[in-house]
N, C-alpha and C. Protein backbone atom coordinates (compact mmCIF):
# COMPACT_ATOMS: atom_id res chain seq x y z
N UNK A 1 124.89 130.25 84.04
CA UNK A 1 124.74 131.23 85.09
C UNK A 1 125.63 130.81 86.26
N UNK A 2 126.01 131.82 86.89
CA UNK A 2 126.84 131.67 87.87
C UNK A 2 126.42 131.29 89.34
N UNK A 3 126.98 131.02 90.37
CA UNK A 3 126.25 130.86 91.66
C UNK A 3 126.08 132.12 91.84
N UNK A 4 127.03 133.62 92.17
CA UNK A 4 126.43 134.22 93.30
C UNK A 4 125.35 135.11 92.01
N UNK A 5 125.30 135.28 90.72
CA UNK A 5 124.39 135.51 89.84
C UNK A 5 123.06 134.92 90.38
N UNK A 6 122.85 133.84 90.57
CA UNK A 6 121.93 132.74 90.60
C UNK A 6 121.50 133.22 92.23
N UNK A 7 122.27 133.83 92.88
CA UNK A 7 122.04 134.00 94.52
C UNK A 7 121.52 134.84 94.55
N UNK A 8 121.98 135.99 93.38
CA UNK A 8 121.35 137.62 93.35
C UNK A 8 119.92 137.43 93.37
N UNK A 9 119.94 136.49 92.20
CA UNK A 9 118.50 136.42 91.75
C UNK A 9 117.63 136.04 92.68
N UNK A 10 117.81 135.00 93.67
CA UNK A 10 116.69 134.04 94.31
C UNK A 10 116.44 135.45 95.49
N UNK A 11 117.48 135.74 95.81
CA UNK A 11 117.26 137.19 97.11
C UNK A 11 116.26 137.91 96.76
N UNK A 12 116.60 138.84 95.24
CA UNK A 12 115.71 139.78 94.90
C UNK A 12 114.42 139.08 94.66
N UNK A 13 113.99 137.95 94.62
CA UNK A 13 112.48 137.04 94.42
C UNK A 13 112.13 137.09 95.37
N UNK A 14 112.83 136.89 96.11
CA UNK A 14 112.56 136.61 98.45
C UNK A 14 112.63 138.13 98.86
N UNK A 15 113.42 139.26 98.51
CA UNK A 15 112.56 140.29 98.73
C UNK A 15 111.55 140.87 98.63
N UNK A 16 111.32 140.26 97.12
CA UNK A 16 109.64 141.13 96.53
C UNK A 16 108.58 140.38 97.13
N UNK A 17 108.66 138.61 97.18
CA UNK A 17 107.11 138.09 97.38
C UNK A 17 107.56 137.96 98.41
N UNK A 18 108.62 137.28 99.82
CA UNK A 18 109.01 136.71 100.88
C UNK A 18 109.52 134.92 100.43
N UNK A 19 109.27 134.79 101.25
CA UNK A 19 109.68 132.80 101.74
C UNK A 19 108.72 132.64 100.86
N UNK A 20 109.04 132.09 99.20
CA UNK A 20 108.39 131.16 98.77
C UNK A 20 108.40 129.77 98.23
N UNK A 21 108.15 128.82 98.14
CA UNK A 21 107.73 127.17 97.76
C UNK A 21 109.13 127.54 96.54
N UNK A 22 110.04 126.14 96.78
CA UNK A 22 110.76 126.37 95.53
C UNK A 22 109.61 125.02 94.51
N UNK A 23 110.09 125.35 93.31
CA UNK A 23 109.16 124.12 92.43
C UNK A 23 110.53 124.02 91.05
N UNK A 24 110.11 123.40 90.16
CA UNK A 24 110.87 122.92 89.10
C UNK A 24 110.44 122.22 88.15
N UNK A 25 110.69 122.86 86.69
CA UNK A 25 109.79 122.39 85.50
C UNK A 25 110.32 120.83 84.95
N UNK A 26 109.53 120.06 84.60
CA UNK A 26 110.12 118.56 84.03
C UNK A 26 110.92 119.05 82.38
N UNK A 27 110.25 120.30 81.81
CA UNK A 27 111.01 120.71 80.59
C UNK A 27 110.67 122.08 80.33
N UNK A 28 111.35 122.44 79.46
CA UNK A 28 111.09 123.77 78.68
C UNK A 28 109.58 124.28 78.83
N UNK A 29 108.82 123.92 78.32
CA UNK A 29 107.42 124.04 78.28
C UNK A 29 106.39 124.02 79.37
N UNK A 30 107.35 123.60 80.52
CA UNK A 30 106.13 123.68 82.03
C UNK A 30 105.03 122.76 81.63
N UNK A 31 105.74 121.45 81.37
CA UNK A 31 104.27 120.97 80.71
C UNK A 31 104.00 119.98 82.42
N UNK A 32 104.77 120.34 83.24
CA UNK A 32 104.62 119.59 84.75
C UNK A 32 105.77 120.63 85.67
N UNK A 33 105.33 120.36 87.03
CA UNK A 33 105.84 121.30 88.17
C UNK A 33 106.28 120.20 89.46
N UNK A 34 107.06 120.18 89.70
CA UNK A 34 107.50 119.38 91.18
C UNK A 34 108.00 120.08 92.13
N UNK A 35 108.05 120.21 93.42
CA UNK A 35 108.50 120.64 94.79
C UNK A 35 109.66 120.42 94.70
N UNK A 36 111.08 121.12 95.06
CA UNK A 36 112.51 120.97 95.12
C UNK A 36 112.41 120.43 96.24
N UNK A 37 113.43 118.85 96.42
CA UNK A 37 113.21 118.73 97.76
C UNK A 37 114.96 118.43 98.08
N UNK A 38 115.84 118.29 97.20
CA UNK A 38 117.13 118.26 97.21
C UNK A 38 117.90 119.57 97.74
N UNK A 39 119.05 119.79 98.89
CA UNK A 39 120.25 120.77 99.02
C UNK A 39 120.69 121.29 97.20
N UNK A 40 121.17 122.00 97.17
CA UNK A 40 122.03 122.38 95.87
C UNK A 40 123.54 121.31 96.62
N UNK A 41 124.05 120.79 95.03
CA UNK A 41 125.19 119.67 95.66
C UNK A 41 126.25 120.58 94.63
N UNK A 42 127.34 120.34 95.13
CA UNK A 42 128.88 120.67 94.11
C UNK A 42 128.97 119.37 93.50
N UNK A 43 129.43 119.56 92.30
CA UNK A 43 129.63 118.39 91.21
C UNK A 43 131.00 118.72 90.55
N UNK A 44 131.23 117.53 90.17
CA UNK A 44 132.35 117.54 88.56
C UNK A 44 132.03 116.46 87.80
N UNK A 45 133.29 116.46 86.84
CA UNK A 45 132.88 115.41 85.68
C UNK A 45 134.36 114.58 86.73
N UNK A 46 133.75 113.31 85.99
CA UNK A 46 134.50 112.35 85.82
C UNK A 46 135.05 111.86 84.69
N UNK A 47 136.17 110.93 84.23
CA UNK A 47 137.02 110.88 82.79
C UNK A 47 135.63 110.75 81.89
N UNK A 48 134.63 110.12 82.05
CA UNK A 48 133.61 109.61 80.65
C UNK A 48 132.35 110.61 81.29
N UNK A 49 132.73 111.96 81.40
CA UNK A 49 132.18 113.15 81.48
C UNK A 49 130.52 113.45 81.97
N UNK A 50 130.28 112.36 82.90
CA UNK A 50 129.30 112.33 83.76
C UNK A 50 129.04 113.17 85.10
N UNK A 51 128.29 113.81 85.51
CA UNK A 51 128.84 114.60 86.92
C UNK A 51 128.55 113.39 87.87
N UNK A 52 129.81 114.00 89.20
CA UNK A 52 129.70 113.30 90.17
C UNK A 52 129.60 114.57 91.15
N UNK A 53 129.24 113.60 92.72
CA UNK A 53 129.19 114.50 93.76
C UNK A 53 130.44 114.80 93.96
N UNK A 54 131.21 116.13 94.49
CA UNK A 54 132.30 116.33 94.56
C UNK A 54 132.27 117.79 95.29
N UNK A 55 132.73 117.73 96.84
CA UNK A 55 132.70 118.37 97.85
C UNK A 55 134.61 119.08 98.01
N UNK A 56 134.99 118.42 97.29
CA UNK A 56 136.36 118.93 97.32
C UNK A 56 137.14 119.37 96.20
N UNK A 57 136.55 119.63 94.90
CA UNK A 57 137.06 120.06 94.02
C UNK A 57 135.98 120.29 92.85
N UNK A 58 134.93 120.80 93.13
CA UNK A 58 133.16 120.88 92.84
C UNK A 58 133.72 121.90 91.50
N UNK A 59 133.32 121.57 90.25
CA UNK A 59 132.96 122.18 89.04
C UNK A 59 131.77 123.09 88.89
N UNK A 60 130.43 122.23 89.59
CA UNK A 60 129.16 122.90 89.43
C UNK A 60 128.73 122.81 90.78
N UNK A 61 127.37 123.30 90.46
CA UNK A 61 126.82 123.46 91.31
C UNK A 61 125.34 122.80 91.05
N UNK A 62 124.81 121.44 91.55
CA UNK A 62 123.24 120.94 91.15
C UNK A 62 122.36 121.58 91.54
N UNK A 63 121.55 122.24 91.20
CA UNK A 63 119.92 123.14 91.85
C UNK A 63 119.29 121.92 91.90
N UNK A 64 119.09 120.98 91.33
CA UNK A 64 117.86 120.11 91.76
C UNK A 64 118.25 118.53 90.68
């Protein structure tokens, strides 16, 4: 998914309910819930294809 895809989405959620709690599943299954407490960061890979933080030439984008 894309960022401003991903932007559409969180708006139209914040229109329907308002300002709500972000949270985040440990897996597929919701088998646990945690509070987002991280910015979204820009990333890339590095040569042995790990992401790094990267503010000047950002690949991705981290949600959490």
């Amino acid at each position: 998914m894309k960022l401003n895809e991903y932007i559409k989405e969180l708006n139209s959620v914040k229109k329907e309910f308002g300002d709500l709690e972000c949270i985040y599943s440990v897996d597929d299954e919701g088998n646990e819930f945690f509070p987002v407490y991280w910015h979204p960061t820009p990333m890339s890979d590095d040569k042995d294809g790990y992401k790094q933080q990267d503010k000047k030439s950002p690949v991705y984008v981290c949600v959490n």
